[in-house]
C-alpha atoms as a PDB file:
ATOM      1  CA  UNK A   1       5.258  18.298   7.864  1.00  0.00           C
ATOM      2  CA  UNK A   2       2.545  16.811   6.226  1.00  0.00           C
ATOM      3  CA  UNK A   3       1.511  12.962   6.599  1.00  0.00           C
ATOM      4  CA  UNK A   4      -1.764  10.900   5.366  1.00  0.00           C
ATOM      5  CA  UNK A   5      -4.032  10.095   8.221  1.00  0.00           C
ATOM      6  CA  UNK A   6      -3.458   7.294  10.795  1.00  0.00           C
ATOM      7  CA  UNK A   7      -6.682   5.676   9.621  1.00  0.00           C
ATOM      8  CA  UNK A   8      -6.059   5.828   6.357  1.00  0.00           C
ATOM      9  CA  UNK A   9      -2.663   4.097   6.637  1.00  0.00           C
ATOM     10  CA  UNK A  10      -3.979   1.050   9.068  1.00  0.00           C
ATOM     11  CA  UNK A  11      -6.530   0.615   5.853  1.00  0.00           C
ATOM     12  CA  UNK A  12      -4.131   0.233   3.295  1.00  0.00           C
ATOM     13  CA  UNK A  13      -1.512  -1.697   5.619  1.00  0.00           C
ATOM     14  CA  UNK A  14      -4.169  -4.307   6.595  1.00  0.00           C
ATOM     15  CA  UNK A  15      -6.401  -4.704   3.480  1.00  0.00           C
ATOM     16  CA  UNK A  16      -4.434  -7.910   2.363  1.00  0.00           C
ATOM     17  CA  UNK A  17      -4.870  -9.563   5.569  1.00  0.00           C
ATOM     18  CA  UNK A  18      -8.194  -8.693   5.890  1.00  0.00           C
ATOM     19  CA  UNK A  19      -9.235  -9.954   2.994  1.00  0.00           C
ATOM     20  CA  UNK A  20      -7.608 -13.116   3.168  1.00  0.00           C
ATOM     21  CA  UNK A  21      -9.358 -13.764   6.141  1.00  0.00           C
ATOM     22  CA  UNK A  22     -12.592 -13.116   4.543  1.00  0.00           C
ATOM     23  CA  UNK A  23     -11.785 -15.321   1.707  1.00  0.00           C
ATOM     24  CA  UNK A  24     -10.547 -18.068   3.942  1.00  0.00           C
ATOM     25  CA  UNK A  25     -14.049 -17.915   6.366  1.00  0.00           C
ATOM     26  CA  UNK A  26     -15.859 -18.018   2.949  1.00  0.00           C
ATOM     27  CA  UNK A  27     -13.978 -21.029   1.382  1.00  0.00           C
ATOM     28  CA  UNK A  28     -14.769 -22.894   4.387  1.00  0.00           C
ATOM     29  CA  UNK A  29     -18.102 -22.082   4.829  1.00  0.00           C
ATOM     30  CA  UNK A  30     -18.322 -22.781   1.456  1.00  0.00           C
ATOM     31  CA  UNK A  31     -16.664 -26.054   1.665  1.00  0.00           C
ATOM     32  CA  UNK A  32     -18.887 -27.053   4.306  1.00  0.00           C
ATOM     33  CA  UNK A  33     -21.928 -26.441   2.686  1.00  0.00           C
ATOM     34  CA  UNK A  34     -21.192 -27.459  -0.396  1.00  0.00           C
ATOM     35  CA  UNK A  35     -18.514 -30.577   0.195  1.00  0.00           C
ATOM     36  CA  UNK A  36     -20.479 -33.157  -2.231  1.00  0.00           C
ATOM     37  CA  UNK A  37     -21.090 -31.636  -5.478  1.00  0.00           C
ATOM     38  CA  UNK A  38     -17.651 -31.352  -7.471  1.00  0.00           C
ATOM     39  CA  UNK A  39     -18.499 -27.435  -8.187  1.00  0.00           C
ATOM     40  CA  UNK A  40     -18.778 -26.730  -4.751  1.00  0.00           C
ATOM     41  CA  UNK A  41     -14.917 -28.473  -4.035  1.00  0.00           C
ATOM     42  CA  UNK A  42     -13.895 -26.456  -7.067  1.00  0.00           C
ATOM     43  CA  UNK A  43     -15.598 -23.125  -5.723  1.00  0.00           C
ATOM     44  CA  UNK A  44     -13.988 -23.266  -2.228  1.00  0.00           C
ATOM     45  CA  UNK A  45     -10.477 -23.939  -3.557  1.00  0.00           C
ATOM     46  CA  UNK A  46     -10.549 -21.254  -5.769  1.00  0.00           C
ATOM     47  CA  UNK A  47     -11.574 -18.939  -2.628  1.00  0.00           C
ATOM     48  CA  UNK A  48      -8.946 -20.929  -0.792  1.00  0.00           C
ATOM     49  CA  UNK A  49      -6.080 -20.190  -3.327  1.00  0.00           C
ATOM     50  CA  UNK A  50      -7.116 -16.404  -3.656  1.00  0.00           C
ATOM     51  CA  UNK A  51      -7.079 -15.974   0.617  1.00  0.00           C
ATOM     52  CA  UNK A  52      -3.332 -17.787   0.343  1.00  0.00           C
ATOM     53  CA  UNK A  53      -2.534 -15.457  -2.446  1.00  0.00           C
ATOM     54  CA  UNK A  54      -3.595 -11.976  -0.272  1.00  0.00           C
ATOM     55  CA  UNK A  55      -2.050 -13.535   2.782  1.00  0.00           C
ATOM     56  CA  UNK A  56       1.412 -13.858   0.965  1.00  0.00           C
ATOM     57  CA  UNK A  57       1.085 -10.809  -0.484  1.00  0.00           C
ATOM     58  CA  UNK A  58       0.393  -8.971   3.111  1.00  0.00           C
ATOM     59  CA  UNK A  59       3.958 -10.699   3.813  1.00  0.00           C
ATOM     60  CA  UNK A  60       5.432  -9.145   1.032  1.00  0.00           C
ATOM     61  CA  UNK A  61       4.076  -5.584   1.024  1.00  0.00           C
ATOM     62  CA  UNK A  62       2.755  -4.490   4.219  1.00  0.00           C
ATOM     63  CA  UNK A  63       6.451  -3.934   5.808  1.00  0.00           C
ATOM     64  CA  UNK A  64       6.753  -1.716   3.246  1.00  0.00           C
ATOM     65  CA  UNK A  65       4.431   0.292   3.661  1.00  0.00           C
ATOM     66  CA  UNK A  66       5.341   2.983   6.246  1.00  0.00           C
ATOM     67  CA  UNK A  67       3.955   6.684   7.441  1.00  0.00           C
ATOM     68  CA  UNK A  68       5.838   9.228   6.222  1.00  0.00           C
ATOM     69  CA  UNK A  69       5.803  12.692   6.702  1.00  0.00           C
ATOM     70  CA  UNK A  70       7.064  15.266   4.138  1.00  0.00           C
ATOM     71  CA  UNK A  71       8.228  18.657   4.063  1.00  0.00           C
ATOM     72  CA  UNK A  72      10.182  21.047   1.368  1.00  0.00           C
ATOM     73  CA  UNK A  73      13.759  19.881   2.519  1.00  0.00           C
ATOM     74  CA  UNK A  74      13.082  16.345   4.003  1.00  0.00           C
ATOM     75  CA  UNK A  75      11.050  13.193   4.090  1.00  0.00           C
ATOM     76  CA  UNK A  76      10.593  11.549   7.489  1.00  0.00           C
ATOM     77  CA  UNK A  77       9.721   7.757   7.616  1.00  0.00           C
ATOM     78  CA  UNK A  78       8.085   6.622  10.893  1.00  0.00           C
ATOM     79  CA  UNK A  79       8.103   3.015  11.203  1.00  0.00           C
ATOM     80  CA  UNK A  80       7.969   1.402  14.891  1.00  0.00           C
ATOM     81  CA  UNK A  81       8.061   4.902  17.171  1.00  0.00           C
ATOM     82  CA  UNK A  82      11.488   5.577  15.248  1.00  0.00           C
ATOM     83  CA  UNK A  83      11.592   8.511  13.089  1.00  0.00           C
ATOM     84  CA  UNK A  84      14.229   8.369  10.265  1.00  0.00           C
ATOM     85  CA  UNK A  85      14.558  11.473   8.135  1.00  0.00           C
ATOM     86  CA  UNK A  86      16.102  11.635   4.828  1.00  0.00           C
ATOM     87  CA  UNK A  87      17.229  14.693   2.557  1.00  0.00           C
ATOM     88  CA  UNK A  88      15.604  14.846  -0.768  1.00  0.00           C
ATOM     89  CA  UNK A  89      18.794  14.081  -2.707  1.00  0.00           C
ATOM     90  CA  UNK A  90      19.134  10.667  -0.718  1.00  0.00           C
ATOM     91  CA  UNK A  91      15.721   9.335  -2.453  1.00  0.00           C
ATOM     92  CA  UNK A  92      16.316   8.108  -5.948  1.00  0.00           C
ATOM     93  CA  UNK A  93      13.300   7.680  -7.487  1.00  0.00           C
ATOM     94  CA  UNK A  94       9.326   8.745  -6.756  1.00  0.00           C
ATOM     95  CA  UNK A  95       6.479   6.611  -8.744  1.00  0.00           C
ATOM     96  CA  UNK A  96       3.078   6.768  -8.260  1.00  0.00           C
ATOM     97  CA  UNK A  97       0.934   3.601  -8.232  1.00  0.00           C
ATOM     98  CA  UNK A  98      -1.936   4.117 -10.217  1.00  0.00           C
ATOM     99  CA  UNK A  99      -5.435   2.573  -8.772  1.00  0.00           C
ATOM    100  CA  UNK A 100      -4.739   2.515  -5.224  1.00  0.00           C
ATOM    101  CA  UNK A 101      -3.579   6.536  -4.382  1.00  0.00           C
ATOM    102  CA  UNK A 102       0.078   5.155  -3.084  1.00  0.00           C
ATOM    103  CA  UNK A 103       3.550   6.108  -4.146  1.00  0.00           C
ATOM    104  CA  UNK A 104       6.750   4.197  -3.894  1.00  0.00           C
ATOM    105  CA  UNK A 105       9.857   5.646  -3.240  1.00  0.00           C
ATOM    106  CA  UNK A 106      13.243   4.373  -3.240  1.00  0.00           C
ATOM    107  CA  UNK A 107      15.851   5.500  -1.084  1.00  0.00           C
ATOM    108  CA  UNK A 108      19.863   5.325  -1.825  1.00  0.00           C
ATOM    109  CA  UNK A 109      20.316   2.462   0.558  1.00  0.00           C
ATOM    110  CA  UNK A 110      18.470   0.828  -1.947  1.00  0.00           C
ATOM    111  CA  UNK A 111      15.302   0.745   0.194  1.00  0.00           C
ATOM    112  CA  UNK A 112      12.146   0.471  -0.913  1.00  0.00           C
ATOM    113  CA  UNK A 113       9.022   2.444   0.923  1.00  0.00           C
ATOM    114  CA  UNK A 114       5.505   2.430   0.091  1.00  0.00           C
ATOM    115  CA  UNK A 115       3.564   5.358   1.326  1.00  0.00           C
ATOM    116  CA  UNK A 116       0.164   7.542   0.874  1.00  0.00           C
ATOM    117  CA  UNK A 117      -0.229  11.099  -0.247  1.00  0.00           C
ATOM    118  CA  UNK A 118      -0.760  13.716   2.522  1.00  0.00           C
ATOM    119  CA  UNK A 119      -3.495  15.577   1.387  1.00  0.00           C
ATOM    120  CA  UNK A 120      -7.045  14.039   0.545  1.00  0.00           C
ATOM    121  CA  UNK A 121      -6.921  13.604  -3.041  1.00  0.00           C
ATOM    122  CA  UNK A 122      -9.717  11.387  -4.442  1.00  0.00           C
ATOM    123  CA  UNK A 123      -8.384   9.013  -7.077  1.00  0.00           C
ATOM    124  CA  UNK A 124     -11.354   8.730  -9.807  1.00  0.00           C
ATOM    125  CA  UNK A 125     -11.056   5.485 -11.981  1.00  0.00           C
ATOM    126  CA  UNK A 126      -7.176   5.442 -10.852  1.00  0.00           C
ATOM    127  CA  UNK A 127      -6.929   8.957 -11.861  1.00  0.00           C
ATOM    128  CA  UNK A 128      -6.253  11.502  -9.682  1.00  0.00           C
ATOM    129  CA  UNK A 129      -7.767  15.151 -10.468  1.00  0.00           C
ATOM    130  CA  UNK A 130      -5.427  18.108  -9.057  1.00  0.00           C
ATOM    131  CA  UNK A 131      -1.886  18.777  -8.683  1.00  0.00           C
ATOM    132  CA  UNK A 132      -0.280  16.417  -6.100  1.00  0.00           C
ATOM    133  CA  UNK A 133       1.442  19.406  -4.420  1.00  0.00           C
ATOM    134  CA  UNK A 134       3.034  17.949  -1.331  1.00  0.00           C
ATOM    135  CA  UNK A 135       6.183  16.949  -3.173  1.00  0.00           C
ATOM    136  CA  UNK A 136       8.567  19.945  -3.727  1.00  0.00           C
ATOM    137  CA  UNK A 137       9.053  21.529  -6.979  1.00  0.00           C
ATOM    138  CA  UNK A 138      12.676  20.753  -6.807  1.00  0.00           C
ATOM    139  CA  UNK A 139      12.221  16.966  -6.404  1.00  0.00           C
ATOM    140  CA  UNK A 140       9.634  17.129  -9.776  1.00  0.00           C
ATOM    141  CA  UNK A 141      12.351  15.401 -11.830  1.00  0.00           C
ATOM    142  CA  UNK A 142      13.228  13.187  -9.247  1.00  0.00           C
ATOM    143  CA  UNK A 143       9.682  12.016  -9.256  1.00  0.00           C
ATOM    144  CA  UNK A 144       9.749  11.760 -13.168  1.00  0.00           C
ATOM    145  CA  UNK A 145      12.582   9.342 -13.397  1.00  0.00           C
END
């Protein structure tokens, strides 16, 4: 079974939160050098408003996002020590999220799973060059709908 690597997944699961933290250091700093001029309130809100933005949207995505390992007959979700393995007839649809080398699945329980390719596929301007061959060729129009 094939999975995407463990650093690889901590990256994607944490880059919200990280940085939203960033952004919130940086609108404070920011804030503190810069409290009297009206540009310099304006500048640090913005920052402010972007870290609240990636922090809610850590909330919303990153329990999503799980490792998953994949062979011909099943896909295996790891989340928490558990490992819960589906058949490829119980996932409904495969989409691939340009930009950021992810794909989303959903399952027939109506669950939704984000997860990263297996192999080491460099995306190039959101593009990805090579066949993404770690999904079997009987799921390919599973993947297309």
């Amino acid at each position: 079974m094939a999975e995407a690597t463990r650093a690889k997944f901590f990256l994607v699961k944490y880059f919200f939160l990280g940085n939203a933290l960033l952004l919130l250091i940086a609108s404070t700093l920011f804030f503190l050098q810069n409290s009297e001029s009206p540009k310099g309130k304006a500048v640090s809100f913005i920052l402010l408003a972007a870290g609240l933005i990636f922090i809610s949207l850590h909330f919303m995505i990153a329990s999503d996002i799980k490792k998953v390992a994949i062979s011909k007959k099943k896909i295996s979700i790891v989340d928490k020590g558990k490992v819960k393995s589906y058949y490829w007839e119980d996932v409904k649809s495969i989409k691939f999220i340009p930009f950021i080398n992810m794909y989303r699945a959903y399952l027939k329980k109506k669950r939704k799973v984000y997860f990263l390719p297996p192999n080491n596929s460099e995306a190039l301007f959101g593009m990805f060059i090579g066949k993404q061959d770690f999904i079997p060729k009987k799921v390919g129009k599973i993947a297309r709908r």
